[in-house]
N, C-alpha and C. Protein backbone atom coordinates (compact mmCIF):
# COMPACT_ATOMS: atom_id res chain seq x y z
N UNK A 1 55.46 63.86 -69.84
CA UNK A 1 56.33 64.90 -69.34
C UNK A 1 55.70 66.24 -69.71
N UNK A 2 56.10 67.13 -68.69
CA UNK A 2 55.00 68.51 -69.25
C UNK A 2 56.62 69.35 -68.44
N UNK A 3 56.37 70.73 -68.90
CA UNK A 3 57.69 71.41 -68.57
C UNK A 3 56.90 73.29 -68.32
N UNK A 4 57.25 73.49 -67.57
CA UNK A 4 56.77 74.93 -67.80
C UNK A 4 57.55 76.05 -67.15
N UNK A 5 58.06 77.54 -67.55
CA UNK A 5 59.00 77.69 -66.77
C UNK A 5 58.39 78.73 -65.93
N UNK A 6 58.97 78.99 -64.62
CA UNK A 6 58.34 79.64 -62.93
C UNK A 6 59.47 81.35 -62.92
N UNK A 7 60.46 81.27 -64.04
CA UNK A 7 60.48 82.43 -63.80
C UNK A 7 60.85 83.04 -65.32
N UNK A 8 60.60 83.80 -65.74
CA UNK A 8 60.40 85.08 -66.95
C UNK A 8 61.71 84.81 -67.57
N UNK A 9 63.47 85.20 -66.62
CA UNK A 9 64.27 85.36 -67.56
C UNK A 9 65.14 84.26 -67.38
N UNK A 10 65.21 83.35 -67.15
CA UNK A 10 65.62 82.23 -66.77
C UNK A 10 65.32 80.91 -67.73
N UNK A 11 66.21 80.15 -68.00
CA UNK A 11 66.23 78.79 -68.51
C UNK A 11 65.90 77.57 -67.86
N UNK A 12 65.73 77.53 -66.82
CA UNK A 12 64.99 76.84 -65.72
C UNK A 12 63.54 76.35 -65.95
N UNK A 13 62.99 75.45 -65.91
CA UNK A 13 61.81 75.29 -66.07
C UNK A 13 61.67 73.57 -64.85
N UNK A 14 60.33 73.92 -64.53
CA UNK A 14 59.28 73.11 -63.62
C UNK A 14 58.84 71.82 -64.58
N UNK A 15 60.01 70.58 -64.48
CA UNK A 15 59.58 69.84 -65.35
C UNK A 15 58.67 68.35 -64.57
N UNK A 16 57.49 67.96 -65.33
CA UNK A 16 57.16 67.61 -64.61
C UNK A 16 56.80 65.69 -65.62
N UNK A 17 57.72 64.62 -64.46
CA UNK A 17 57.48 63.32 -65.02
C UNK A 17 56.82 62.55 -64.54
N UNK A 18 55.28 61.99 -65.05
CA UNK A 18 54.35 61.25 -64.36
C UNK A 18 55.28 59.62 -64.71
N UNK A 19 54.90 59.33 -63.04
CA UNK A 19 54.98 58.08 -62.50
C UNK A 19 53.76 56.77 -63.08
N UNK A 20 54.70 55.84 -62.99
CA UNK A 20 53.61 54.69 -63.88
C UNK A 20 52.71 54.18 -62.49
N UNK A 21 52.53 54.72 -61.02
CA UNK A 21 51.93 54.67 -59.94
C UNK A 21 52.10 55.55 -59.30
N UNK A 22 51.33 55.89 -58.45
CA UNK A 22 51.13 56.54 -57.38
C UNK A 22 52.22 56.22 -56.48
N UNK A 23 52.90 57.04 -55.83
CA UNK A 23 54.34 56.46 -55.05
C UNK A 23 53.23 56.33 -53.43
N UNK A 24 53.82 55.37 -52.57
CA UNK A 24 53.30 55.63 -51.16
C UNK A 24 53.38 56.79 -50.07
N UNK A 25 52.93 57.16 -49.62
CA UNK A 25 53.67 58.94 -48.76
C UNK A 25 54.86 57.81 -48.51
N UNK A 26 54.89 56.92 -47.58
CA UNK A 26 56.20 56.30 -46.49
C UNK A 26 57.56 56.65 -47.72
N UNK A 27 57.54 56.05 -49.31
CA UNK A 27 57.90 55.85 -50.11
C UNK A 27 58.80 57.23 -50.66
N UNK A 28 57.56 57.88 -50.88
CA UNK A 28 58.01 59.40 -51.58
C UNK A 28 58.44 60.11 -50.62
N UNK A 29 58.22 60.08 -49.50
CA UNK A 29 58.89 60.85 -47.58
C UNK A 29 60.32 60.55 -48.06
N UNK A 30 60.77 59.21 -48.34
CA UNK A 30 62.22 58.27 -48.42
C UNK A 30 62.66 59.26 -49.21
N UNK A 31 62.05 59.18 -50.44
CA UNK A 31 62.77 59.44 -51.64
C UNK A 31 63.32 61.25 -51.68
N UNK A 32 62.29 62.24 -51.38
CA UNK A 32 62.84 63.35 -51.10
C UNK A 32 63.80 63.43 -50.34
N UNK A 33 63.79 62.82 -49.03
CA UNK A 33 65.01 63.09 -48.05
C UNK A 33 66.11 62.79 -48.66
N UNK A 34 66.29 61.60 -48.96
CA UNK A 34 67.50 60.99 -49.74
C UNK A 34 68.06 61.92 -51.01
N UNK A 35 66.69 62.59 -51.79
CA UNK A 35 67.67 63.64 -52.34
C UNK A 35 67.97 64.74 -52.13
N UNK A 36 67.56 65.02 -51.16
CA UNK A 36 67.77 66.46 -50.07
C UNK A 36 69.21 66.45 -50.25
N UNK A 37 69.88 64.86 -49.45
CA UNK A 37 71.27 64.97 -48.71
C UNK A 37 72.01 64.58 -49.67
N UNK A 38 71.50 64.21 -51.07
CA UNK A 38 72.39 63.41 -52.39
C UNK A 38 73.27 65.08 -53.05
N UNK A 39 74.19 64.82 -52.91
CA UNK A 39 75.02 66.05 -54.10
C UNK A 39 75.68 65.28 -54.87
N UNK A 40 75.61 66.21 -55.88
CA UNK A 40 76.19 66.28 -57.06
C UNK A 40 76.40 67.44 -57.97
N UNK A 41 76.91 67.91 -58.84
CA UNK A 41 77.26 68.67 -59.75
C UNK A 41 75.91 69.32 -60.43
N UNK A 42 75.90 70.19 -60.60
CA UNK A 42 74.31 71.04 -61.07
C UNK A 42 73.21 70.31 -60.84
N UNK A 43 72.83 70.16 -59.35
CA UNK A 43 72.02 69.04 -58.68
C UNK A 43 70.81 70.56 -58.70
N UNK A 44 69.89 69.80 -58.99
CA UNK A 44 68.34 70.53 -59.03
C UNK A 44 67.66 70.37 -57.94
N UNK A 45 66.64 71.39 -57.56
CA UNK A 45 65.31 70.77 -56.79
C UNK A 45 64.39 69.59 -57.32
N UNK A 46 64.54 68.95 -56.55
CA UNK A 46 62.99 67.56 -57.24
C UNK A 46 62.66 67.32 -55.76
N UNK A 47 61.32 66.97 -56.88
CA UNK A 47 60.61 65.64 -55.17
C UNK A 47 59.47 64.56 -56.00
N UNK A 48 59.50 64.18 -55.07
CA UNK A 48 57.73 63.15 -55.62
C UNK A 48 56.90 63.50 -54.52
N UNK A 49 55.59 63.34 -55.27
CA UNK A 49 54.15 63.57 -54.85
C UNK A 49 53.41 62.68 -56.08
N UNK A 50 52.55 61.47 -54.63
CA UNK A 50 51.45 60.99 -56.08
C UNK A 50 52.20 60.48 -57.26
N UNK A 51 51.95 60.99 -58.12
CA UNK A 51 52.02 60.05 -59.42
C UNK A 51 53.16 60.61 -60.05
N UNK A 52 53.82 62.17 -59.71
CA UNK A 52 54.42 63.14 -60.17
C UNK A 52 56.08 63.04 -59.45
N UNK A 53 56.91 63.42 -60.52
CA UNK A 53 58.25 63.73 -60.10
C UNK A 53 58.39 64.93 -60.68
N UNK A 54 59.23 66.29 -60.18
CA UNK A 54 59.02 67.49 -60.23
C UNK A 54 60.48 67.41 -59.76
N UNK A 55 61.04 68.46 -61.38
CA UNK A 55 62.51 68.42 -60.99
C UNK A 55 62.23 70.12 -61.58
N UNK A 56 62.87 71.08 -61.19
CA UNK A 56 63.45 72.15 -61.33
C UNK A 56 64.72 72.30 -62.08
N UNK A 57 64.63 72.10 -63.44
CA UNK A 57 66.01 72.34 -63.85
C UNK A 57 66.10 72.87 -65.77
N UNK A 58 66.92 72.95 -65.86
CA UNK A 58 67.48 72.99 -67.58
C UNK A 58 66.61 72.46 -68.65
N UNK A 59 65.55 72.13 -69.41
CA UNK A 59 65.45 70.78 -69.73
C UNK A 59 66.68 69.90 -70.94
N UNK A 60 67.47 70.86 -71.42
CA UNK A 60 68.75 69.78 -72.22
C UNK A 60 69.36 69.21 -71.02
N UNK A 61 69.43 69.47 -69.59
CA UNK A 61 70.50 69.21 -68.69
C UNK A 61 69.41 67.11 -68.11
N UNK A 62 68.45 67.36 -68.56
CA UNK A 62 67.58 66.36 -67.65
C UNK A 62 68.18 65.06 -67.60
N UNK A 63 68.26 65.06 -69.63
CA UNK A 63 68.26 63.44 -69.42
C UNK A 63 69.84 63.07 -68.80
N UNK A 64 70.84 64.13 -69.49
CA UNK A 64 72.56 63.47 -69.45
C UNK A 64 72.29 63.88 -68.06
N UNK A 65 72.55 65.15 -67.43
CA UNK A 65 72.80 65.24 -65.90
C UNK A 65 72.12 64.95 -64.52
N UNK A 66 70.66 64.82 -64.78
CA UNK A 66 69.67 64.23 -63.73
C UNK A 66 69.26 62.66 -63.82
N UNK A 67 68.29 62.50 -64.96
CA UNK A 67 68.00 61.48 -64.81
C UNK A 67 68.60 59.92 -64.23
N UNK A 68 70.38 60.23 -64.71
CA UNK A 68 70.93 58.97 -63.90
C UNK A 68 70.92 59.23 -62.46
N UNK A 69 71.17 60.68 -61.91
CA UNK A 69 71.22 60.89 -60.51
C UNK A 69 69.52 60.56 -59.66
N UNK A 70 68.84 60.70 -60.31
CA UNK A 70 67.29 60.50 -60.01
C UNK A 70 67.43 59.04 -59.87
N UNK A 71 68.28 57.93 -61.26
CA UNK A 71 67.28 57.08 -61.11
C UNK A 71 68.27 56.11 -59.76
N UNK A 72 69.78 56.77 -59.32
CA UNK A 72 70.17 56.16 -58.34
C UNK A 72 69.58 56.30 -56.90
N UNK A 73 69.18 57.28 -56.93
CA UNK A 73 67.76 57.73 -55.50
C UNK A 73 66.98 56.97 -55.45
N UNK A 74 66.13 56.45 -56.76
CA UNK A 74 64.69 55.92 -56.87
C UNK A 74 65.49 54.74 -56.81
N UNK A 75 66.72 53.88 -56.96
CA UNK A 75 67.14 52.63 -56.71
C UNK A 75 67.24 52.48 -55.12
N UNK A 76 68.31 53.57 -54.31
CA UNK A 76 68.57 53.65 -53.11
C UNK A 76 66.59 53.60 -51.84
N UNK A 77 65.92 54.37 -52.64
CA UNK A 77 64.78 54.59 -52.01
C UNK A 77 63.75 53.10 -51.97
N UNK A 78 63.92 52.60 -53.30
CA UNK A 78 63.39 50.97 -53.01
C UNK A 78 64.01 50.31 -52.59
N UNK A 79 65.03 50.34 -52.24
CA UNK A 79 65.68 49.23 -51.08
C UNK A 79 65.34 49.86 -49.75
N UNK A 80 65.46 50.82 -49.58
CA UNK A 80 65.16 51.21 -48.30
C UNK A 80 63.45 51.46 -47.83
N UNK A 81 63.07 51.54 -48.87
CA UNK A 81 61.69 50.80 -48.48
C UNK A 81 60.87 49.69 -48.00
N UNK A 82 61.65 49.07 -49.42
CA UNK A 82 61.58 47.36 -49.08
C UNK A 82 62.34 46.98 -47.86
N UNK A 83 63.08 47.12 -47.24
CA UNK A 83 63.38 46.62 -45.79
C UNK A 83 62.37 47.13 -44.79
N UNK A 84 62.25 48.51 -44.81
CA UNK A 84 60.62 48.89 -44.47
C UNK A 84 59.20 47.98 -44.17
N UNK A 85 59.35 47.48 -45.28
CA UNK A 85 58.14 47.04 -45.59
C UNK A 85 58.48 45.12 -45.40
N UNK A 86 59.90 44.94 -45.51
CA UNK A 86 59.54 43.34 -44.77
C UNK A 86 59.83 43.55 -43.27
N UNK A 87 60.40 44.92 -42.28
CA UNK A 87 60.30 45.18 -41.13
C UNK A 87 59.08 45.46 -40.76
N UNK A 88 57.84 45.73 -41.29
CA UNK A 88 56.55 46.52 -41.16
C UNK A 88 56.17 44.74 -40.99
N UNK A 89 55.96 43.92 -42.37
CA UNK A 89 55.52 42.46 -42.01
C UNK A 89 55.94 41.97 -41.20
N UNK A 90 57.13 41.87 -40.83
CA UNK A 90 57.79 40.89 -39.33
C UNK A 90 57.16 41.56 -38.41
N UNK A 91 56.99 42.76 -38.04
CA UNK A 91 56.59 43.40 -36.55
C UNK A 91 54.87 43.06 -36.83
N UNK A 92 54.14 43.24 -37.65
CA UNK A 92 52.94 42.30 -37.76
C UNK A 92 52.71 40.99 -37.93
N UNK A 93 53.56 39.86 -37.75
CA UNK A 93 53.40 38.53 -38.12
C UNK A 93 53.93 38.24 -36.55
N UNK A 94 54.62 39.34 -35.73
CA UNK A 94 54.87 38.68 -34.28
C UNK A 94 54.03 39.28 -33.40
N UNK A 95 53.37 40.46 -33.86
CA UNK A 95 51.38 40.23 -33.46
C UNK A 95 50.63 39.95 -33.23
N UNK A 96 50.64 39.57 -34.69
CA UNK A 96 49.82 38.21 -34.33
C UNK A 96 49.64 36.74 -34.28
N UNK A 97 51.06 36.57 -34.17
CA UNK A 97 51.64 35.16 -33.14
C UNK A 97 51.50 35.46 -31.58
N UNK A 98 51.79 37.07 -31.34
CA UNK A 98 51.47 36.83 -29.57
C UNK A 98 50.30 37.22 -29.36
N UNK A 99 49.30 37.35 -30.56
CA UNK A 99 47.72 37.65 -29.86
C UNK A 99 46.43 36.43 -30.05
N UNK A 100 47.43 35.59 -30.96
CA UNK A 100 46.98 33.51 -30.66
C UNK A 100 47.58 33.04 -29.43
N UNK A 101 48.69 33.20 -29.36
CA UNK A 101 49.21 33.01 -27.93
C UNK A 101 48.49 33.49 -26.82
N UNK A 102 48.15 34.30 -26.88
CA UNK A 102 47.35 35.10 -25.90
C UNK A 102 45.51 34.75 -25.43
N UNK A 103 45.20 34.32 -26.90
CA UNK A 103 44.49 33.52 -26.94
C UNK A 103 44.21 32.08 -26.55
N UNK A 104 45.13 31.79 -27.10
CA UNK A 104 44.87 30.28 -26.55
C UNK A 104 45.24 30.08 -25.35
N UNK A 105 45.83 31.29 -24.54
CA UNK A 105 46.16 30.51 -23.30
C UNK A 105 45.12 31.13 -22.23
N UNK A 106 44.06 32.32 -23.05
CA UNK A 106 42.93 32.63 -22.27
C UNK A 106 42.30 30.95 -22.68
N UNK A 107 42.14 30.91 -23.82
CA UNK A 107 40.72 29.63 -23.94
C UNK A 107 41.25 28.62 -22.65
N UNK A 108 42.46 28.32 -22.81
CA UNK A 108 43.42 27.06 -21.93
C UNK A 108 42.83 27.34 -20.69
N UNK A 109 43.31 28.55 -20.49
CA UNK A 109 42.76 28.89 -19.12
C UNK A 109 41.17 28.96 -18.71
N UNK A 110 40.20 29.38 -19.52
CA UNK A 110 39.10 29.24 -19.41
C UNK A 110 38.34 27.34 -18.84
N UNK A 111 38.88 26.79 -19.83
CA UNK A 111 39.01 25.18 -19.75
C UNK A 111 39.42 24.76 -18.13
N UNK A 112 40.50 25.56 -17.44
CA UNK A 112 41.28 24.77 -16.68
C UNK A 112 40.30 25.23 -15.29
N UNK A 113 39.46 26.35 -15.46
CA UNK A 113 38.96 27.25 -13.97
C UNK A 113 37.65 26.39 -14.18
N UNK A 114 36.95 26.05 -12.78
CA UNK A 114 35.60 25.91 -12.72
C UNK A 114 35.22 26.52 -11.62
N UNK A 115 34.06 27.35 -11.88
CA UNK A 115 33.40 28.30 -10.78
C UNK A 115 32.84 27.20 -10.12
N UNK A 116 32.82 27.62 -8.63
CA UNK A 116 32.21 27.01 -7.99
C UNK A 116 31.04 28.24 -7.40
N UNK A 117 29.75 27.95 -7.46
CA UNK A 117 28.86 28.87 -7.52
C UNK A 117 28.12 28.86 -5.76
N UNK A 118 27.79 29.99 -4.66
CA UNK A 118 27.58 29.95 -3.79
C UNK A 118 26.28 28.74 -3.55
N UNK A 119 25.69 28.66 -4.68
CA UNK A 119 24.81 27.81 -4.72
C UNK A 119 24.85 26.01 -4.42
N UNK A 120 26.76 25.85 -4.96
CA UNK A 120 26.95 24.40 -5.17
C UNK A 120 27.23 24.39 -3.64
N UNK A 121 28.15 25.63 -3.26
CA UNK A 121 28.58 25.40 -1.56
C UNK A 121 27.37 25.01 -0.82
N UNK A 122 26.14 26.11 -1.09
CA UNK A 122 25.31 25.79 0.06
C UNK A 122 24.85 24.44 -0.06
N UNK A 123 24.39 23.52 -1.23
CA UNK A 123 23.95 22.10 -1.63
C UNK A 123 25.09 20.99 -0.52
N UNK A 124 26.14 21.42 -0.95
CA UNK A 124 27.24 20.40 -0.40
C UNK A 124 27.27 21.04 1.07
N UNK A 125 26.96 22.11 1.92
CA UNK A 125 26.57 22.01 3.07
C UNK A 125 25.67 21.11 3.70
N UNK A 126 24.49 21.72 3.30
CA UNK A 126 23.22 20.94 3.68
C UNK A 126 23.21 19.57 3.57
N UNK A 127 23.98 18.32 2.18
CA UNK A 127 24.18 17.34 2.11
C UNK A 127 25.03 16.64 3.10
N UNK A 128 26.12 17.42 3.60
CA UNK A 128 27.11 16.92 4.80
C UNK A 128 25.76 17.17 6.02
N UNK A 129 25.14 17.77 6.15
CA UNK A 129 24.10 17.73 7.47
C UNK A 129 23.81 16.69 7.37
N UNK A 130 22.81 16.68 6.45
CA UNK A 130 21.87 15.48 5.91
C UNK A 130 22.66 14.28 6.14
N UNK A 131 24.01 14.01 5.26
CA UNK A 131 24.70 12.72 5.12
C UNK A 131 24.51 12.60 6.93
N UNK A 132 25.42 13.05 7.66
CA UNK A 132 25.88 12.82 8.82
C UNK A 132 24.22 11.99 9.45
N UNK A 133 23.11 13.00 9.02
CA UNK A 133 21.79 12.09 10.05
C UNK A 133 20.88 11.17 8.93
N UNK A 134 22.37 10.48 7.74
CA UNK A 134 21.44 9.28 7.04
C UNK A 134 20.48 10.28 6.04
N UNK A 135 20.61 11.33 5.45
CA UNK A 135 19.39 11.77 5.05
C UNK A 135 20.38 12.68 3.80
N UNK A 136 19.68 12.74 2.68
CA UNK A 136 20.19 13.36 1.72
C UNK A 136 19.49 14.55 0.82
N UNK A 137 20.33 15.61 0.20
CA UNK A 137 19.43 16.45 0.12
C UNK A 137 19.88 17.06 -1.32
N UNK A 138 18.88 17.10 -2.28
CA UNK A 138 18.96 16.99 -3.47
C UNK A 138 18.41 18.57 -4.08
């Protein structure tokens, strides 16, 4: 935790709590919004960035009046991530189920076509000549 204060006559200070990870942008995007619209009673500026949570406030006020309000955000924000993120896997796991599908029904289809090449026509012409006068043509 590091704390420093942004204005001269003021009790306010820029406190700043490193994260035991790096949050994801998708993650930390969540988590600011959610406390944008969260009120409460001497509710501060915060956000996350990276590794950092950055609250604007008191520091006697942190632990009793923020930190539980922080850590119900950072609860609300991993659930709403995590659905995120098993909606992110389902919309990639039906992907690429329809791009095997897609596949296999090119290979299927590849299997099922046989070119017939102007070359085989003209052979099987000339052989119907031939057949018809006894004579075959190879």
């Amino acid at each position: 935790m590091r704390a420093s204060s942004l204005e001269p006559n003021s009790a306010l200070m820029n406190i700043v709590l490193n994260l035991s990870a790096s949050a994801p942008h998708e993650w930390a995007s969540c988590f600011n919004s959610c406390w944008r619209s969260h009120r409460y009673m001497r509710k501060r500026r915060a956000t996350i960035s990276g590794k950092r949570l950055e609250i604007f406030c008191v520091p006697d006020e942190l632990e009793k009046d923020h930190l539980p309000e922080l850590k119900k955000i950072i609860a609300e924000t991993n659930q709403i991530y995590r659905k995120f993120l098993e909606a992110n896997q389902q919309a990639e796991a039906a992907r690429n189920a329809k791009v095997a599908a897609e596949q296999e029904k090119l290979a299927n289809m590849k299997k099922s076509i046989k070119f017939v090449t102007l070359i085989d026509k003209w052979r099987g012409f000339v052989n119907a000549i031939y057949r018809s006068k006894s004579h075959k043509f190879e």
